[in-house]
Protein backbone atom coordinates (compact mmCIF):
# COMPACT_ATOMS: atom_id res chain seq x y z
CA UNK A 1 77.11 141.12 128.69
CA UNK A 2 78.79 140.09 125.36
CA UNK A 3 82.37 141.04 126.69
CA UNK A 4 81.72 138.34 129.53
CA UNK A 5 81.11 135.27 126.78
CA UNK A 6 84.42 136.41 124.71
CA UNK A 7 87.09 134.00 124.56
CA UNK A 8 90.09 135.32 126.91
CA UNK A 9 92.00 132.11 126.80
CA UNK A 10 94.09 130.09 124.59
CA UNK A 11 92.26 126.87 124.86
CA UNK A 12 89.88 125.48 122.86
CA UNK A 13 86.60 123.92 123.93
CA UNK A 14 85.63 121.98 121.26
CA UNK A 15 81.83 121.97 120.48
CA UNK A 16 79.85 118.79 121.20
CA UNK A 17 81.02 115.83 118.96
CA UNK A 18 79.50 112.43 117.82
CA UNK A 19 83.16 110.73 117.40
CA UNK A 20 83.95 109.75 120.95
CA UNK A 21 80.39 107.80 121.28
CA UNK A 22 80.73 106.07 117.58
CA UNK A 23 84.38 105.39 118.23
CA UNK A 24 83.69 103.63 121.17
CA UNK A 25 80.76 101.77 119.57
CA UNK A 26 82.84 100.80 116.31
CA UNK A 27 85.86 99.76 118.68
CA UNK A 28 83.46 97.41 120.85
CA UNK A 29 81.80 95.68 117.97
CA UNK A 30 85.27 95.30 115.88
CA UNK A 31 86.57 93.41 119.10
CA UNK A 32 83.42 91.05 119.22
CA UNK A 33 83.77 90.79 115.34
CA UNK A 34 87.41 89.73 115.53
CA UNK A 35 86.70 87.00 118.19
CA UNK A 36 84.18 85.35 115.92
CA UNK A 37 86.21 86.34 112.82
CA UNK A 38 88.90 83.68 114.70
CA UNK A 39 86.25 81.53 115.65
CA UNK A 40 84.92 81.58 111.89
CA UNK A 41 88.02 80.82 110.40
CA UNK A 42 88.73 77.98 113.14
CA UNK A 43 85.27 76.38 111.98
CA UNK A 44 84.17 77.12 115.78
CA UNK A 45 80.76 78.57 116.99
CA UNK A 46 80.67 82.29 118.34
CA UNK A 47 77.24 83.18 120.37
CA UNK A 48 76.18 86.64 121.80
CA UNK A 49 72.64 86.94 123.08
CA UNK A 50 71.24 84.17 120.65
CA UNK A 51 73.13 85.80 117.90
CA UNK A 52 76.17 84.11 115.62
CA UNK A 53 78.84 86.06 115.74
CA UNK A 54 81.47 83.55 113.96
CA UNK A 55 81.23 85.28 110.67
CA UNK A 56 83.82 88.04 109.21
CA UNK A 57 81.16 90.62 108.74
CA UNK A 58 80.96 91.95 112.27
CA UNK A 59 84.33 92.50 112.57
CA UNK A 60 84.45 94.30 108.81
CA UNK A 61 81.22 96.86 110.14
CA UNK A 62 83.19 97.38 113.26
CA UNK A 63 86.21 98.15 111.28
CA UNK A 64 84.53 100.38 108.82
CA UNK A 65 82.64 102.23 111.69
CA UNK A 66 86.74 102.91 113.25
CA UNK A 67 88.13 104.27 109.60
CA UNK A 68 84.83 106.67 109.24
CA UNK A 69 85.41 108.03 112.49
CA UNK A 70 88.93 108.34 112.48
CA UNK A 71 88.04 110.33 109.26
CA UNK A 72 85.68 112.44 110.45
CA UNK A 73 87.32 113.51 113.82
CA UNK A 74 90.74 113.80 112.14
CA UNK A 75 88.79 116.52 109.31
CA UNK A 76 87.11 118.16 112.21
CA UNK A 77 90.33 118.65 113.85
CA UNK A 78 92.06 119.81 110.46
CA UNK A 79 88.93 122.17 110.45
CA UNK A 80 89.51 123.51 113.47
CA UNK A 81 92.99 124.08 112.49
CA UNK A 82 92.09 126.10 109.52
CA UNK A 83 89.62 127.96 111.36
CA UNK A 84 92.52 129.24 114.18
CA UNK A 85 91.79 127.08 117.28
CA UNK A 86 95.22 125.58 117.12
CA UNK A 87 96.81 128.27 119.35
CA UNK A 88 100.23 128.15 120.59
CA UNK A 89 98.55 126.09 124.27
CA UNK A 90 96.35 123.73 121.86
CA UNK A 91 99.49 123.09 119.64
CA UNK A 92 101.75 122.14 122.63
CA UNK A 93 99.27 119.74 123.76
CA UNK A 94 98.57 118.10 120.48
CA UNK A 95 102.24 117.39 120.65
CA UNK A 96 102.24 116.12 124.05
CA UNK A 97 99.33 113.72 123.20
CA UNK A 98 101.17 111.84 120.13
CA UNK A 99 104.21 111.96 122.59
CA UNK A 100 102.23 109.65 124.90
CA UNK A 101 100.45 107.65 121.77
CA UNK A 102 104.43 107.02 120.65
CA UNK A 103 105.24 105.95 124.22
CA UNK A 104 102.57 103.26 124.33
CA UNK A 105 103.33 102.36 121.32
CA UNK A 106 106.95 101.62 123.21
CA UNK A 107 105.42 99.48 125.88
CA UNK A 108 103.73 97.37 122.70
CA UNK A 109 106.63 96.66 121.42
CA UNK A 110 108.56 96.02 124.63
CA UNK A 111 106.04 93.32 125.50
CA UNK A 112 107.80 91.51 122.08
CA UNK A 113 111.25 92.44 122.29
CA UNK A 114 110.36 90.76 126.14
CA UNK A 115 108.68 87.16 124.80
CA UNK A 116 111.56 86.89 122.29
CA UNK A 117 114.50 87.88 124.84
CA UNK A 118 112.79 85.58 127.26
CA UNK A 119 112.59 82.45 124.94
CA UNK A 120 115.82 82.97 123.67
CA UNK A 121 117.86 83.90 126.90
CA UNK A 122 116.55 81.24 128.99
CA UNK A 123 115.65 78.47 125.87
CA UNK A 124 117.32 76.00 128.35
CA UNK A 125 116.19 76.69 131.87
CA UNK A 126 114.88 73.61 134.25
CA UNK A 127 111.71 74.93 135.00
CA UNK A 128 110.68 75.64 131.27
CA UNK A 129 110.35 72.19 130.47
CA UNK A 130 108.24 72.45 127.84
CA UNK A 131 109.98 75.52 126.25
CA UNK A 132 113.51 73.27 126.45
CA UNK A 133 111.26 70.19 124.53
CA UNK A 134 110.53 72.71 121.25
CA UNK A 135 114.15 74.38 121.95
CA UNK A 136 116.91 71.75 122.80
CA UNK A 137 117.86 74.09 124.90
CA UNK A 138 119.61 76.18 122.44
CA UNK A 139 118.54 79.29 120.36
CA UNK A 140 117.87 79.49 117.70
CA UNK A 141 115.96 75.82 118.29
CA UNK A 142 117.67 72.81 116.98
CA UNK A 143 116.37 72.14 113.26
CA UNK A 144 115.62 76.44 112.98
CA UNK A 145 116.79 77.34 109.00
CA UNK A 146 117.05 81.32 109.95
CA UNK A 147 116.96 84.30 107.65
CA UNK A 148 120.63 85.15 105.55
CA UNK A 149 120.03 88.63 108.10
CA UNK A 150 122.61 90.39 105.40
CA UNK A 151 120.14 89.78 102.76
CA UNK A 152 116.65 91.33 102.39
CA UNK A 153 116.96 92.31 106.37
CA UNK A 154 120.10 94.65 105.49
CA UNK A 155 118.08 96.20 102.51
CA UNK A 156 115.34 96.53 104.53
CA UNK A 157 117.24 98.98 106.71
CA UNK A 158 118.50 100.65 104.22
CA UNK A 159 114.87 101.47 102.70
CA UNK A 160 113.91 103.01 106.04
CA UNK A 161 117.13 104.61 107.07
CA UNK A 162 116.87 106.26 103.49
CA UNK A 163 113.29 107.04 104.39
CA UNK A 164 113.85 108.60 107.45
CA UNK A 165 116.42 111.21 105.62
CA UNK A 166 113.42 111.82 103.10
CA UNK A 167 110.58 112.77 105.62
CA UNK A 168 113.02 115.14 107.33
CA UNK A 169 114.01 115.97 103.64
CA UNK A 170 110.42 116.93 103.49
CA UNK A 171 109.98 119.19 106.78
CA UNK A 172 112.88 121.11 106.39
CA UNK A 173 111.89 121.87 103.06
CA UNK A 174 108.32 123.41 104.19
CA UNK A 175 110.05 124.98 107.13
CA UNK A 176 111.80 126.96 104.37
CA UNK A 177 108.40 127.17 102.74
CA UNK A 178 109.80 124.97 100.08
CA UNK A 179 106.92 123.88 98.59
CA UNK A 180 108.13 121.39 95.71
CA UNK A 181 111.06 119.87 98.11
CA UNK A 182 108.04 118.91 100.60
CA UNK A 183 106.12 117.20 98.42
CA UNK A 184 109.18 115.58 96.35
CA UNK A 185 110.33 114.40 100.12
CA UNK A 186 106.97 113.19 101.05
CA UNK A 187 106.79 111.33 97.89
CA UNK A 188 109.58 109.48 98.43
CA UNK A 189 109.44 108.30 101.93
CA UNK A 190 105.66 106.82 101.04
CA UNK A 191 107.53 105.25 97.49
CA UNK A 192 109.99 104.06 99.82
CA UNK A 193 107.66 102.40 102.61
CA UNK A 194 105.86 100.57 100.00
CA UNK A 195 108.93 99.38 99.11
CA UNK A 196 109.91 98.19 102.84
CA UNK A 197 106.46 96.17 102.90
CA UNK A 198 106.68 95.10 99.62
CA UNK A 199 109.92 93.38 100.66
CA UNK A 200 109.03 91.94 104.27
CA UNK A 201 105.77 90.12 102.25
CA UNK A 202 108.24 88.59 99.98
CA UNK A 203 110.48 87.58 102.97
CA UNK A 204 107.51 86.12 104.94
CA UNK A 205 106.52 84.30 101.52
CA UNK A 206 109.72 82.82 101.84
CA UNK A 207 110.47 82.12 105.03
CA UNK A 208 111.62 78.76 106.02
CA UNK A 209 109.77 78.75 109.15
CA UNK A 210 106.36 79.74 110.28
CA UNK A 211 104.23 81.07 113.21
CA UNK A 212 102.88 77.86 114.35
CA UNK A 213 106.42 75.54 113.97
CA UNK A 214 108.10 76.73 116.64
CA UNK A 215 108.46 79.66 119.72
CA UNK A 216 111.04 80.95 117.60
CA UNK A 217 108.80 81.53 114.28
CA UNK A 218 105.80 82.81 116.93
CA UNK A 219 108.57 85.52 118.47
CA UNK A 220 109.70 86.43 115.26
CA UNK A 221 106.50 86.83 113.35
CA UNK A 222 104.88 88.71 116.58
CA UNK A 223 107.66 91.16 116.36
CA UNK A 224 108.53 91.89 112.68
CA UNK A 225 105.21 91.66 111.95
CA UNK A 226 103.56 93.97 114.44
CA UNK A 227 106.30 96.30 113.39
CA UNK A 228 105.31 95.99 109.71
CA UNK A 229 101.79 96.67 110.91
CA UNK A 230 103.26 100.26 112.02
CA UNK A 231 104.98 100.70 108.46
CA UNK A 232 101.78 100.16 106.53
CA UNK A 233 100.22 102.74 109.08
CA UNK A 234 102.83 104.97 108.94
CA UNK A 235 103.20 104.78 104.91
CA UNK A 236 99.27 105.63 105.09
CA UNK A 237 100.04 108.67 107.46
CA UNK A 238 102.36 110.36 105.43
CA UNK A 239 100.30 109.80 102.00
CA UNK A 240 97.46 111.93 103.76
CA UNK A 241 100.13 114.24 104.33
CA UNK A 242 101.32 114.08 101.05
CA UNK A 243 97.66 114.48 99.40
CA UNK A 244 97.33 117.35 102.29
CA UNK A 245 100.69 118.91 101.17
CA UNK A 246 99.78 118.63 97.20
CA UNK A 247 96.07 120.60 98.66
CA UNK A 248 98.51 123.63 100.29
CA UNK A 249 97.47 122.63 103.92
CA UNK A 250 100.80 123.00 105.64
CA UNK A 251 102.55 126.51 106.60
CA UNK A 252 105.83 127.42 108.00
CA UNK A 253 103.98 127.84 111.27
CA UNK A 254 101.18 125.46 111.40
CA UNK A 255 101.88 121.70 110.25
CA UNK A 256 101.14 119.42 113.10
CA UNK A 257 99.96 116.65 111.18
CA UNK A 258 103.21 116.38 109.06
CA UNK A 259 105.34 116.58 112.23
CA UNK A 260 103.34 113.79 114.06
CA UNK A 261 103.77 111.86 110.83
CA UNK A 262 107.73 112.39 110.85
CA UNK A 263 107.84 111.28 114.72
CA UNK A 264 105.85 108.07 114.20
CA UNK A 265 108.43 107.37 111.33
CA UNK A 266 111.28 108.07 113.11
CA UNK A 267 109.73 105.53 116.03
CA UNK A 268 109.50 102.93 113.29
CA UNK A 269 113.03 103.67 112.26
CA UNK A 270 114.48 103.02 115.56
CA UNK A 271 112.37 100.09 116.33
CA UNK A 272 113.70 98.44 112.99
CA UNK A 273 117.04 99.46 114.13
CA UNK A 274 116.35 97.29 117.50
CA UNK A 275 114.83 94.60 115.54
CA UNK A 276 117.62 94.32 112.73
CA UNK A 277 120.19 93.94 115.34
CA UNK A 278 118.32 91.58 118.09
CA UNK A 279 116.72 89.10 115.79
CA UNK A 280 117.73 88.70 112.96
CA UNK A 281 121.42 89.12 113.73
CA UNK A 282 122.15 87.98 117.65
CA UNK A 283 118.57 85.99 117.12
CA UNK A 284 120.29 83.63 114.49
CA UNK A 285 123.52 83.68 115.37
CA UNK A 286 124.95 80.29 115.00
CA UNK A 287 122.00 78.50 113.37
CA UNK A 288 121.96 77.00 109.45
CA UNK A 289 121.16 80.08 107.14
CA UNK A 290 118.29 79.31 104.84
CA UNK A 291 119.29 79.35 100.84
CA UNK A 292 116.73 79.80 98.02
């Protein structure tokens, strides 16, 4: 009767879990919490059932229930690993599900590169009046200073190219059970994407333009900035795997969680890449270069 209860399969049902419920939970009240967190900061009124919502606190609870469960499901599952559940099946479709988390993380950023190649290609069309009142009908808009793009831009792409030779610096080196070369490399790309942020604050300190002057400083704060949201992610991703690495988590065999970190880099990599070359070069091409 035993022998018909033993595990003949290389799946793993996972035993019954709290994260899923509290996830959803923290998500919901994190969404309510950031509409009244806008409302608050507007000076505006936010009302749910009698209660005021227009204060930053129920958006920080909601975002503190998100981090403790992304903690405790993302142990469980490095438990789980440890414990042999991540079989060759469960392996393949970890990778296939941060395969399809990269991907929508694609259409994200396609919904930018979209606004911005919209605005710019079409700044003059008929039937965008309004759009043709802010732009003269040129791009970048009449009265635009734009970014020197071979300044901080260019060294910013240099940071993450170098970064994305470090990370795979880093899994190499544990492929070939090099222990010191994957934490040295891991050490580096984080050093490095503290760096890259580090730089875009001090660009967007200095920027001649901002968000609310013009559809070109909303385009190009949407995009550089939602991509900079991905490098402070990312940076925090690896520096798990970094602590994890330093702990002797990883093996030859089994290191999912550094190989889903190198992937999301990589995807930040390219999208810089895409970025670099769409709007701050062809984006500014012909407009007064800001100085200073």
């Amino acid at each position: 009767m035993a022998d018909a209860h033993q595990k003949n399969h290389d799946y793993h049902i996972i035993d019954p879990s709290p994260w899923p419920l509290l996830a959803s939970i923290g998500a919901f009240v994190m969404a309510l919490g950031g509409v009244g967190f806008m409302r608050f900061v507007a000076g505006g009124s936010f009302k749910l059932f009698g209660a005021e919502l227009a204060n930053p606190w129920v958006f920080f609870i909601g975002l503190a229930l998100v981090l403790y469960t992304m903690f405790g499901w993302w142990s469980d599952t490095i438990k789980e690993a440890h414990e042999g559940h991540h079989t060759r099946v469960v392996s393949l479709h970890l990778r296939y599900g941060m395969i399809m988390f990269i991907a929508s993380e694609v259409m994200f950023f396609v919904a930018w590169f979209w606004a911005f190649f919209d605005a710019s290609l079409f700044a003059g069309e008929a039937i965008q009046a309004a759009r043709t009142t802010y732009t003269g009908g040129v791009w970048p808009p009449k009265g635009i200073e734009v970014l020197d793009p071979w300044h901080l831009p260019l060294y910013n792409t240099v940071i993450l190219l170098l970064s994305g030779t470090t990370v795979t610096w880093a899994h190499h080196a544990l492929l070939h059970n090099d222990r010191r070369g994957l934490v040295h490399g891991l050490t580096l790309t984080v050093l490095l994407g503290v760096l890259f942020s580090s730089v875009q604050a001090y660009e967007y300190a200095h920027a001649p333009f901002a968000f609310r002057d013009s559809i070109y400083g909303a385009t190009f704060f949407m995009a550089t900035g939602f991509h900079g949201f991905h490098v402070l992610i990312g940076t925090i991703f690896l520096l798990v795997c970094l602590l994890r690495a330093i702990r002797g988590d990883f093996t030859p065999k089994q290191h999912f969680g550094l190989e889903a970190a190198a992937w999301y880099w990589h995807f930040v990599d390219v999208v810089w890449l895409f970025l670099f070359f769409s709007i701050y070069i062809w984006g500014s091409w012909g407009a007064p270069v800001a100085h200073g």
